[in-house]
Protein backbone atom coordinates (compact mmCIF):
# COMPACT_ATOMS: atom_id res chain seq x y z
CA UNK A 1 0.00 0.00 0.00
CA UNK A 2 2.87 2.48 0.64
CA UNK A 3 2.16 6.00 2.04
CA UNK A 4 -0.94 7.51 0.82
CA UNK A 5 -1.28 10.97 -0.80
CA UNK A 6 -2.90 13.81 0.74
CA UNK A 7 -4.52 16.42 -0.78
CA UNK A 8 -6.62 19.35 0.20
CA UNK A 9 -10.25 18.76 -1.34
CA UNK A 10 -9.81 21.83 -3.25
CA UNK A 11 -6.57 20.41 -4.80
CA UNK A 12 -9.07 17.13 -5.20
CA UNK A 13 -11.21 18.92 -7.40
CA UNK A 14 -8.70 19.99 -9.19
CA UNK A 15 -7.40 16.83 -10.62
CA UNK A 16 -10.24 14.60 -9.31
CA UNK A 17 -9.67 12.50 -12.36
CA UNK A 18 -6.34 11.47 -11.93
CA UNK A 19 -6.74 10.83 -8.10
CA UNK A 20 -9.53 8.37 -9.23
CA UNK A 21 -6.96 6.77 -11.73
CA UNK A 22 -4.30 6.63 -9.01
CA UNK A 23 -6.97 5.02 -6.58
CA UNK A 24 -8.12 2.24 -9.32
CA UNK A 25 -4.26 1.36 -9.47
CA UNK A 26 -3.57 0.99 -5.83
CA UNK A 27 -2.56 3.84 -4.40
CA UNK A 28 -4.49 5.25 -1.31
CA UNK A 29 -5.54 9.23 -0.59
CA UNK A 30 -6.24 10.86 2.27
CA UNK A 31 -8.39 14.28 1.60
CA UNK A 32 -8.20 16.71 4.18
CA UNK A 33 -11.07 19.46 4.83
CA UNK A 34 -12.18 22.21 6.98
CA UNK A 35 -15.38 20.66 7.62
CA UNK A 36 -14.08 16.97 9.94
CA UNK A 37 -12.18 14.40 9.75
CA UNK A 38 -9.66 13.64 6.72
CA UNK A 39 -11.38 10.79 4.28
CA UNK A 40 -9.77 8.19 2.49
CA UNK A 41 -10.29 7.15 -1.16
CA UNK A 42 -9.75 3.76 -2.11
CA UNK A 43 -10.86 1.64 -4.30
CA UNK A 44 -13.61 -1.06 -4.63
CA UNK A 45 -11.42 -3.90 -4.65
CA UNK A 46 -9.29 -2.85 -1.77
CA UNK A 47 -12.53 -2.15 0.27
CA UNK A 48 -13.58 -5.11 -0.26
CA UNK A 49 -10.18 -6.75 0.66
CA UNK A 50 -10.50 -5.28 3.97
CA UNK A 51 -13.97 -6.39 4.77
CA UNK A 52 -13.14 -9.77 4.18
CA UNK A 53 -9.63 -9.61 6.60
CA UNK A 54 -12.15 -7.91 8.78
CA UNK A 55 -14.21 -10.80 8.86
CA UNK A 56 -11.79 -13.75 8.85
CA UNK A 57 -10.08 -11.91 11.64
CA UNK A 58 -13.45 -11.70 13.72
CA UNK A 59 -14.00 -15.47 12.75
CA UNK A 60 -10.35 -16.37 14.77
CA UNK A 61 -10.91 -14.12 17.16
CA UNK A 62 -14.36 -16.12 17.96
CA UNK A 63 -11.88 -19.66 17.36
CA UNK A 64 -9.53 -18.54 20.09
CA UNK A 65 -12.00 -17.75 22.32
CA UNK A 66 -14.06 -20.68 21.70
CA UNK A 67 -10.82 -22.96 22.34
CA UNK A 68 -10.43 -20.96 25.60
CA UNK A 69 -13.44 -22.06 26.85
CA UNK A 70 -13.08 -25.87 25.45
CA UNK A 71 -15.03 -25.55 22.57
CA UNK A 72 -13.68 -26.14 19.25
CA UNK A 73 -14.11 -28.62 16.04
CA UNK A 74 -11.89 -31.39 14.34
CA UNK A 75 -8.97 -30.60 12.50
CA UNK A 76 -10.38 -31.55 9.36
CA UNK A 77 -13.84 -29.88 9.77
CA UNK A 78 -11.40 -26.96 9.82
CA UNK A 79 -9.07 -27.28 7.20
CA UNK A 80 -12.35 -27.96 5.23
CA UNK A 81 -14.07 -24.41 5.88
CA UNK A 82 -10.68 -22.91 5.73
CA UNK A 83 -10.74 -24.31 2.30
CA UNK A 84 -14.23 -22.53 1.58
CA UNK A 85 -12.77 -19.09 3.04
CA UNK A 86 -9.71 -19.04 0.96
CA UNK A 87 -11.85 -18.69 -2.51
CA UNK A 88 -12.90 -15.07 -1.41
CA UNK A 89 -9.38 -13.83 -0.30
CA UNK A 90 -7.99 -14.25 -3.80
């Protein structure tokens, strides 16, 4: 991901077009403002990268705990739905 660009949002209007071709390749932008918080474009495909590590992260996080407390399922029941998750990280 590297460091991302910032820009004013009046420089973003500017050149709004080429920020949206820099975003579709990859690169990230942070757009600053008088009115909040900066924003961050990115693109489609990245957002939707993160929601999935998002939710595979939540889904260990409920494995660990589950383990804790004794719970838990085979090793091959696992590998199997591991299997299943790994066809929407690609």
């Amino acid at each position: 991901m590297g460091i991302p660009k910032t820009k004013t949002a009046t420089t973003l209007r500017s050149d709004l077009y080429e920020s949206l071709k820099n975003v579709s390749e990859g690169e990230l932008e942070v757009i600053t403002h008088k009115q909040g918080d900066p924003v961050v474009l990115i693109s489609q495909n990245k957002f939707n990268e993160l929601l999935n590590e998002k939710e595979a992260l939540r889904k260990m996080a409920i494995g660990l705990s589950q383990i804790k407390e004794g719970k838990g399922i085979s090793h091959k029941k696992a590998v199997s739905k591991l299997k299943a998750l790994s066809s929407k990280w690609k």
